[in-house]
Structures are given as C-alpha cells and as structure tokens.
C-alpha atoms as a PDB file:
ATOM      1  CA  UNK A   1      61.200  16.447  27.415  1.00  0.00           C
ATOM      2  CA  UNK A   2      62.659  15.545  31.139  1.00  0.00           C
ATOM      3  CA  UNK A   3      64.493  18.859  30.919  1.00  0.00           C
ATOM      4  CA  UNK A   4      61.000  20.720  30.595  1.00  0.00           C
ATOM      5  CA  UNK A   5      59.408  18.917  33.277  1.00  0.00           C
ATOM      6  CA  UNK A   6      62.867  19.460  35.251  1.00  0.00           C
ATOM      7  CA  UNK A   7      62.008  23.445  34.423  1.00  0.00           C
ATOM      8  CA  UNK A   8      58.800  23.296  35.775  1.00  0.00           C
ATOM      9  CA  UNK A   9      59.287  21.457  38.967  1.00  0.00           C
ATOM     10  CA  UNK A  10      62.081  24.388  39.501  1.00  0.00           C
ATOM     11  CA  UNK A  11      59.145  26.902  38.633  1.00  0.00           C
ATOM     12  CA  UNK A  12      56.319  25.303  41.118  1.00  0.00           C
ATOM     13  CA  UNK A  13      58.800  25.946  44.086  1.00  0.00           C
ATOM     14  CA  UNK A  14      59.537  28.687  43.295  1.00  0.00           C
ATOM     15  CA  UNK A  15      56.313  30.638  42.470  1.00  0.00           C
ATOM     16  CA  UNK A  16      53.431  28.406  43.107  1.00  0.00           C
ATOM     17  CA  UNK A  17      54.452  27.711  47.159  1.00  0.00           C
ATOM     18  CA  UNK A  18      51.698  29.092  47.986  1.00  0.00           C
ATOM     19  CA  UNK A  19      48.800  27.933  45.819  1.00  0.00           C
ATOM     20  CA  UNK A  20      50.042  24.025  46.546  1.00  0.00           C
ATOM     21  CA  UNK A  21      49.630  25.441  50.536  1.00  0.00           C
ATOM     22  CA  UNK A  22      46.103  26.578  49.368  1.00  0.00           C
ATOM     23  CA  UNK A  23      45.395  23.182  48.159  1.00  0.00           C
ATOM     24  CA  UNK A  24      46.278  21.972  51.230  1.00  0.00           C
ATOM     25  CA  UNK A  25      44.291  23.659  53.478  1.00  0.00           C
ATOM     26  CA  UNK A  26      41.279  23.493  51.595  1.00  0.00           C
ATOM     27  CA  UNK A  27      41.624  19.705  51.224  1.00  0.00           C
ATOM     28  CA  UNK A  28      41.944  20.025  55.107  1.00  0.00           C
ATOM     29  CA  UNK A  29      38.920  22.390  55.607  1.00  0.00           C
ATOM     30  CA  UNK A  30      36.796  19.607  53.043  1.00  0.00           C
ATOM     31  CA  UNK A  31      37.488  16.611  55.125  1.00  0.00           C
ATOM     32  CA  UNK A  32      36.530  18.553  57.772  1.00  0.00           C
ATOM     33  CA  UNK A  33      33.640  20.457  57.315  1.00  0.00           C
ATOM     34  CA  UNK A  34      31.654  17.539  55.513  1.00  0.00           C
ATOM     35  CA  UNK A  35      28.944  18.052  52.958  1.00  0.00           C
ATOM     36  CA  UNK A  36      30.789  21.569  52.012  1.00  0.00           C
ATOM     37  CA  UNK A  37      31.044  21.134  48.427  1.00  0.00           C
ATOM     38  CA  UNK A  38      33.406  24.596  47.533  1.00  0.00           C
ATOM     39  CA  UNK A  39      35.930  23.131  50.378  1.00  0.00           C
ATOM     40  CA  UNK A  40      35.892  19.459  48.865  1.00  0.00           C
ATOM     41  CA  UNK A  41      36.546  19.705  45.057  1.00  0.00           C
ATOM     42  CA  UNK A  42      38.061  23.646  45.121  1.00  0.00           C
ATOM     43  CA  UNK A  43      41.784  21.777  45.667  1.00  0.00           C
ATOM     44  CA  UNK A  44      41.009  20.238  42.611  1.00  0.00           C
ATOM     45  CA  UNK A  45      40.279  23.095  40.369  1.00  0.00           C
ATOM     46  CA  UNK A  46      42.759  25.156  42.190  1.00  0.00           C
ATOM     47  CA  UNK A  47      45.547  22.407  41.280  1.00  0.00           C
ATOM     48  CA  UNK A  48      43.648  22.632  37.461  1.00  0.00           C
ATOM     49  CA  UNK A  49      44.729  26.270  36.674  1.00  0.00           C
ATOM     50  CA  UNK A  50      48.575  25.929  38.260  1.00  0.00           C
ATOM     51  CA  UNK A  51      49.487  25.712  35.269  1.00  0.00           C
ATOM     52  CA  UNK A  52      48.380  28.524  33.639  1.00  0.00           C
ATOM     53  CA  UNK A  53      50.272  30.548  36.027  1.00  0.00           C
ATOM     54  CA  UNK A  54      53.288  29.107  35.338  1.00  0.00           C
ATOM     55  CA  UNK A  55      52.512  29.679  31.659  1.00  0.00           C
ATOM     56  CA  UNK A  56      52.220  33.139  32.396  1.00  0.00           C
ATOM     57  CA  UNK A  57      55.363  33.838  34.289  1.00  0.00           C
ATOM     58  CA  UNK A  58      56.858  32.029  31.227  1.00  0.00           C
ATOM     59  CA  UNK A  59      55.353  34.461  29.041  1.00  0.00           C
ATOM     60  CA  UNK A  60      56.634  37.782  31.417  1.00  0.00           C
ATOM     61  CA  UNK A  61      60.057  35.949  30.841  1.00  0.00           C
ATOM     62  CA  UNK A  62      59.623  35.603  27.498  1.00  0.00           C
ATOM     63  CA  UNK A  63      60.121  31.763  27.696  1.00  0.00           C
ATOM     64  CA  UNK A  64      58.885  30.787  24.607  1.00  0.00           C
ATOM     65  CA  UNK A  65      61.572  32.860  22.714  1.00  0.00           C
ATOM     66  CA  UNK A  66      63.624  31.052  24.466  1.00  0.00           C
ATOM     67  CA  UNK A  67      63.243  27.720  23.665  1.00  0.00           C
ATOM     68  CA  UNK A  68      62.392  28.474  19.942  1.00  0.00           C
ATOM     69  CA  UNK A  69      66.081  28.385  20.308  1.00  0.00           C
ATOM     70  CA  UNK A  70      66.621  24.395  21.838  1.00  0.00           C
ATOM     71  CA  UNK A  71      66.036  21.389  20.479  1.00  0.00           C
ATOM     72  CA  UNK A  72      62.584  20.801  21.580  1.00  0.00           C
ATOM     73  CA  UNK A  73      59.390  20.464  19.518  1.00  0.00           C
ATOM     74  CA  UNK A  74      56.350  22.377  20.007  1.00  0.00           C
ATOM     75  CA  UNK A  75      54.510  19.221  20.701  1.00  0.00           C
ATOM     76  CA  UNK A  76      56.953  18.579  23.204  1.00  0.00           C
ATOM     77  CA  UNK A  77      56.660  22.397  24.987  1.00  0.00           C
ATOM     78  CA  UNK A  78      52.700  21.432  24.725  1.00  0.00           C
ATOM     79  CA  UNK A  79      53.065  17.899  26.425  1.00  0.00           C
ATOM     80  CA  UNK A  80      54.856  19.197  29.186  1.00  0.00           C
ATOM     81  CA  UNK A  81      52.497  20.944  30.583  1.00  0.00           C
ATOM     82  CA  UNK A  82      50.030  18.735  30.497  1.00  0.00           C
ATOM     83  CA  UNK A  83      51.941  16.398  32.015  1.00  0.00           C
ATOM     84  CA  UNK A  84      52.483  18.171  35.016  1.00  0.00           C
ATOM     85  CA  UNK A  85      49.036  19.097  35.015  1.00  0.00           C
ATOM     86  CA  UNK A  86      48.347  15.563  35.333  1.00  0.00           C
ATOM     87  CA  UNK A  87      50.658  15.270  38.090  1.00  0.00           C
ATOM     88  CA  UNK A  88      49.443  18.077  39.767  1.00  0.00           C
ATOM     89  CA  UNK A  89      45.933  16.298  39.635  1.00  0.00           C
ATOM     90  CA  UNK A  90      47.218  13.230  41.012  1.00  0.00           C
ATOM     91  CA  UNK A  91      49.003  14.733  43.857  1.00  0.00           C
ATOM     92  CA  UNK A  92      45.766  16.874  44.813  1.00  0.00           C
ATOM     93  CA  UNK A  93      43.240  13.789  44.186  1.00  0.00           C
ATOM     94  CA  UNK A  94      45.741  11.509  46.273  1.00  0.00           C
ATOM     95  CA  UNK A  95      45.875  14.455  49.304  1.00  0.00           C
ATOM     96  CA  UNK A  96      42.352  14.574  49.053  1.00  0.00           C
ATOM     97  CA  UNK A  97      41.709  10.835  50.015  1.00  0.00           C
ATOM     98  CA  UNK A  98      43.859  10.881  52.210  1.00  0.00           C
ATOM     99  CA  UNK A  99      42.223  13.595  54.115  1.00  0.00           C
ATOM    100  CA  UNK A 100      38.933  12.499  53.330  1.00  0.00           C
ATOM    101  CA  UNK A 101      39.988   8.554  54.856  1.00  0.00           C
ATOM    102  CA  UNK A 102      41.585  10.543  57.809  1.00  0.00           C
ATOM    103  CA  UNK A 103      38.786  13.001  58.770  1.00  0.00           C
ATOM    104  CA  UNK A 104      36.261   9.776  58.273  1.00  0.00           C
ATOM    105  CA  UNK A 105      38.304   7.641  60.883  1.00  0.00           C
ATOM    106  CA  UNK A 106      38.850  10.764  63.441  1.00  0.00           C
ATOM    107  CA  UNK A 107      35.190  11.557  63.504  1.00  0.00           C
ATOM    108  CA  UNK A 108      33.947   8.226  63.010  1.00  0.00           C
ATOM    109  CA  UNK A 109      32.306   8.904  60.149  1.00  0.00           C
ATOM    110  CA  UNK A 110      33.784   5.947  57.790  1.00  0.00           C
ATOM    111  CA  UNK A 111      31.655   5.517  54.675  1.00  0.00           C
ATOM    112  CA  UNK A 112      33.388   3.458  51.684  1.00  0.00           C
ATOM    113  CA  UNK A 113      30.347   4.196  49.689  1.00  0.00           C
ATOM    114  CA  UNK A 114      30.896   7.956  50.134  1.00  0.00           C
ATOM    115  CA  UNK A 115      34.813   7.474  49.796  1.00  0.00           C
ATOM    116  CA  UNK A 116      34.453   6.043  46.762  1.00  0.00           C
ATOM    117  CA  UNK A 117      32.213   8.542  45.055  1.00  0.00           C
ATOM    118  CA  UNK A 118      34.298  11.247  46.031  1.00  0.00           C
ATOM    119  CA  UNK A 119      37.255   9.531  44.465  1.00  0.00           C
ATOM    120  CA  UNK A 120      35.368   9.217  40.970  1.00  0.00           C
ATOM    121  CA  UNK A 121      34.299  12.640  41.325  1.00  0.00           C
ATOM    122  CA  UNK A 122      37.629  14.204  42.154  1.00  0.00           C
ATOM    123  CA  UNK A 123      39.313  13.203  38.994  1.00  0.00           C
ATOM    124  CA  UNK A 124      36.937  15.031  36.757  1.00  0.00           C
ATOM    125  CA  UNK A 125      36.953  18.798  38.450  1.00  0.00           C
ATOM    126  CA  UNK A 126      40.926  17.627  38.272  1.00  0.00           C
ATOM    127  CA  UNK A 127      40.968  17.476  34.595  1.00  0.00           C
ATOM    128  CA  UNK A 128      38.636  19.645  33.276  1.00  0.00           C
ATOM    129  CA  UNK A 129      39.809  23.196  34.079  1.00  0.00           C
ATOM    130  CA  UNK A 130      43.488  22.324  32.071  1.00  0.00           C
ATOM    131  CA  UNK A 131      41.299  20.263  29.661  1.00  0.00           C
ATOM    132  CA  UNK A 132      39.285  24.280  28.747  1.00  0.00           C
ATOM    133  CA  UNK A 133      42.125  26.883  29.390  1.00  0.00           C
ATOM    134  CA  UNK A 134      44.891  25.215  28.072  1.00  0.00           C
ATOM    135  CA  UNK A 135      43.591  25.305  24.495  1.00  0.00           C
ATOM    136  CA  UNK A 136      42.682  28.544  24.740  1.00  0.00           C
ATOM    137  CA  UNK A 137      46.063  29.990  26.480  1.00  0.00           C
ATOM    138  CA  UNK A 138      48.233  27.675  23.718  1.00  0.00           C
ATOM    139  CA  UNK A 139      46.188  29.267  20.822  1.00  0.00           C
ATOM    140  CA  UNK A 140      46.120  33.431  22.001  1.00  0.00           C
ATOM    141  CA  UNK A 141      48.792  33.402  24.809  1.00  0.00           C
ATOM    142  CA  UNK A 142      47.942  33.688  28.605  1.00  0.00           C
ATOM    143  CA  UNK A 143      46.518  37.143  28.802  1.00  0.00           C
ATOM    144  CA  UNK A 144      43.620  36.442  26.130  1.00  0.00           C
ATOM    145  CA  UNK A 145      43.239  32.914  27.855  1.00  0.00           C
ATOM    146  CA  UNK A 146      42.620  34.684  30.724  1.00  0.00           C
ATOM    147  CA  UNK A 147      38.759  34.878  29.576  1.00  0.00           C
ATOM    148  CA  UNK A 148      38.845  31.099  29.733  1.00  0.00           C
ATOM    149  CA  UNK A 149      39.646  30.750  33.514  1.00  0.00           C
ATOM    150  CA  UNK A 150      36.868  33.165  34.493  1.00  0.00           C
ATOM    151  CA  UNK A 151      34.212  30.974  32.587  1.00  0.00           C
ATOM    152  CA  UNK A 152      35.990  27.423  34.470  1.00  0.00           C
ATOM    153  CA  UNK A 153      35.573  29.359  37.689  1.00  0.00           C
ATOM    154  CA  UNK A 154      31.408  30.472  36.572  1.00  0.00           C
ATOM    155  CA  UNK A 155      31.000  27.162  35.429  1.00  0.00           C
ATOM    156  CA  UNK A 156      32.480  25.649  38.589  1.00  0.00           C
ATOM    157  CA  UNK A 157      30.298  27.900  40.679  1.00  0.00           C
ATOM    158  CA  UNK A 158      27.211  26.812  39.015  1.00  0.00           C
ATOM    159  CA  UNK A 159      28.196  23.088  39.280  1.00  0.00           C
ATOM    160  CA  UNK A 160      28.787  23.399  42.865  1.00  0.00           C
ATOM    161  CA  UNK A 161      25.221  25.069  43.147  1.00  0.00           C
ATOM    162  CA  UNK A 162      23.803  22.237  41.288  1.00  0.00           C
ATOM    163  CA  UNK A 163      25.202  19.752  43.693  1.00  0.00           C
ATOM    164  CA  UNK A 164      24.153  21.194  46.721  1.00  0.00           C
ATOM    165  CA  UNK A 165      20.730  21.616  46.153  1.00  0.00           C
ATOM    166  CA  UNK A 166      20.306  18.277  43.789  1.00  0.00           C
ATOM    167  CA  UNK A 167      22.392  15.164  44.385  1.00  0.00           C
ATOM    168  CA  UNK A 168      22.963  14.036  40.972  1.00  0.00           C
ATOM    169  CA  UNK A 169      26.434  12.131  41.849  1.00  0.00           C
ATOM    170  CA  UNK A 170      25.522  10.301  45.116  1.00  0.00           C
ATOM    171  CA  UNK A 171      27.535  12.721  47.302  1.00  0.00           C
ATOM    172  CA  UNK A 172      25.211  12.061  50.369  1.00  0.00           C
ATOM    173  CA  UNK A 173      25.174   9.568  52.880  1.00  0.00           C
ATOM    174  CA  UNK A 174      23.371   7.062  51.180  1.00  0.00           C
ATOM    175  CA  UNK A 175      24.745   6.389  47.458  1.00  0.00           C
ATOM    176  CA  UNK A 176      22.693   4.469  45.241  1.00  0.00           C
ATOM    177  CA  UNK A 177      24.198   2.505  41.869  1.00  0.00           C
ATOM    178  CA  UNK A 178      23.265   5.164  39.606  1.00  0.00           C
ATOM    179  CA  UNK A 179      24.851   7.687  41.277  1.00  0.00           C
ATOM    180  CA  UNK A 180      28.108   5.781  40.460  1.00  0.00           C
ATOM    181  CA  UNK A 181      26.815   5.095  37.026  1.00  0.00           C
ATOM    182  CA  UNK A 182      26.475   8.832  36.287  1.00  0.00           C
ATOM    183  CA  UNK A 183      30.361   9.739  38.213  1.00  0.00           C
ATOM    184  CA  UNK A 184      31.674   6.624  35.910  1.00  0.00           C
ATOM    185  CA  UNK A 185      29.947   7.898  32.939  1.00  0.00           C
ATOM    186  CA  UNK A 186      31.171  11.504  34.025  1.00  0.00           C
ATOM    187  CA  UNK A 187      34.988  10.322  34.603  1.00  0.00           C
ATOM    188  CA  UNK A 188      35.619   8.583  31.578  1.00  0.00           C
ATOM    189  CA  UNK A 189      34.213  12.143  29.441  1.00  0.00           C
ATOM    190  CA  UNK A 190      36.794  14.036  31.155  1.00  0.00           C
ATOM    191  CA  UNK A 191      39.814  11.431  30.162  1.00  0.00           C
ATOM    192  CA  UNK A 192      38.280  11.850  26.817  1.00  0.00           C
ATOM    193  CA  UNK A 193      38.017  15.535  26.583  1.00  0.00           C
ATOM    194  CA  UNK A 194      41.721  16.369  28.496  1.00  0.00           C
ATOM    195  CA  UNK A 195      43.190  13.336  25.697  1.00  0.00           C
ATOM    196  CA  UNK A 196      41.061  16.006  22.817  1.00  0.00           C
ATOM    197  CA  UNK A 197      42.198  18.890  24.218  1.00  0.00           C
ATOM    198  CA  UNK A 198      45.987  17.512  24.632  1.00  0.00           C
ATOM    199  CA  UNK A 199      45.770  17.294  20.988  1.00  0.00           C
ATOM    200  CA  UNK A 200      43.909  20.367  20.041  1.00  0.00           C
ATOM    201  CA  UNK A 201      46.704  22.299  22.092  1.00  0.00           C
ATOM    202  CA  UNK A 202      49.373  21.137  20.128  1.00  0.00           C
ATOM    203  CA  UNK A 203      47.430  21.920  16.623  1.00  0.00           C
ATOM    204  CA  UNK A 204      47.208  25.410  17.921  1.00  0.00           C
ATOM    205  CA  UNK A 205      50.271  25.511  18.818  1.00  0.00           C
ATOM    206  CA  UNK A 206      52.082  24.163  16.132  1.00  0.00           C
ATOM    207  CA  UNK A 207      50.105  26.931  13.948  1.00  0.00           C
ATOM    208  CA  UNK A 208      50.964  30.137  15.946  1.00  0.00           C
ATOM    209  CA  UNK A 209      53.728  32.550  15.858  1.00  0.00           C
ATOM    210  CA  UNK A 210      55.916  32.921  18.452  1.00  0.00           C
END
C-alpha cells in the first residue's frame, strides 16, 4: 500500500496546493478572530473532503481501471484513502493548535481550559465529513457522491449555528466539566463511526464494478 499513499502525496501537490493554503489561512483567520466558529473548525472540514477531490481527478483519469490492473486489493485502494484522510486531519488539527497556542500568547489571551476543548472538538469535524462521503463516493463513484458533500456542508452549517447561539461544548471562556464530558463523549463517536465507515467502504467497494 506505500506505493498508493506515495500516489497520493504526488496528487496533493499537485492539485490540492491550494485547498491545504485555504486551510491555512482559515486556521490563521480562527486564531485570530476568536469566538468565530466558521473560521475555527472550517480547516477541519475543508481538510475532511480533500479527499474526495482527489478521488475525483482519479476518476477523470480513469484511475481505477488502472489499478484493476496491479497487484493491489480493493481493500487496499479503500485504506489508502482513508489513511491519508487521517493524515490530512492530523496535519490540520496539529496547525490548528498551533495557531490557536500562538494567537492566545500574542494577544494574551492564554486559556488551557479553552485550548483544550478546542482540541477535543477539532478531531471530530476532522473525521466526520470522510467518515459520510467516503461511503457514499466508494459505493456510486464521485459524481453521485457528490450529493453527500452538500448534506456534510448543510449539516456543518447547522452545527455551527447551533454552537453559536447555544454552548453545548464549552467553547466559551469559562468551560465547565460537562462541557468536556459531552466533547469526550462526542470524540470517541466519531473514532467509532470513521472505524464503521472504513469498513463499510470497503464492503461497497469490494461489491461494485469497476
């Protein structure tokens, strides 16, 4: 499988440039502008649906075609790109605290309490865009799955909306214990449901004609 992930790396510099320079500056513009909710965790979903555009310059390729003809599984084609998915969740959670921990110390703003909810929450709006459109994309190809990143982005939206006018996950100044009860509780349900989808990918996979 390291010469799928070596594909992909090839195919994020070379076509997703500038989506990881979105990520970026949005991370920036959510350390800086505090409280902004879209700015904080939009790196996050951003870095979610990378993949699905490399999926789909796979598919204007014809890719899959392709490597019907190597000696690599359909599991394998499936694991790959959730494994950079993962690592493109990492790198965007990791810039974000970083940012975050920066913007804190420039403005003098340091809160661990705040830091650390953040942290729980980034992991989740991480996960759970690949965790919905990847099944979908694996089982009817990228243009049908196309539905599926419309309904992350709604859903997104109307999470965002939820947060700013109720804080559920102790994203304010003060955070009390059960706001990191619910983010815990919230975290470990999106490791569960990216670890189901992983595997509900390949089953669809496995079953569809190339």
């Amino acid at each position: 499988m390291k010469g799928l992930l070596l594909k992909d790396w090839y195919a994020l510099k070379s076509y997703c440039r500038a989506n990881l320079l979105i990520i970026v500056a949005f991370a920036i513009a959510g350390g800086v502008m505090k409280g902004n909710f879209f700015f904080t965790y939009y790196p996050c979903i951003c870095a979610g649906v990378i993949t699905m555009s490399l999926m789909a310059y796979e598919e204007r390729e014809k890719w899959e075609q392709y490597a019907a003809t190597l000696p690599y599984t359909k599991a394998q084609m499936v694991s790959s790109k959730y494994t950079v998915s993962l690592c493109l969740g990492a790198f965007t959670v990791l810039l974000n605290i970083i940012i975050q921990l920066i913007c804190m110390i420039i403005f003098n703003t340091y809160d661990i309490s705040r830091l650390l909810s953040l942290i729980i929450t980034f992991v989740p709006f991480a996960l759970l865009p690949a965790s919905f459109l990847l099944p979908f994309i694996f089982k009817f190809g990228v243009n049908k799955g196309r539905i599926a990143y419309y309904i992350v982005l709604a859903v997104f939206c109307g999470a965002v909306g939820v947060m700013v006018s109720i804080d559920t996950i102790g994203l304010t100044d003060t955070v009390s214990t059960p706001s990191f009860f619910s983010s815990g509780i919230l975290l470990i349900i999106s490791l569960i449901v990216y670890a189901l989808s992983w595997g509900l990918s390949i089953f669809f996979y496995k079953n569809r004609e190339i």
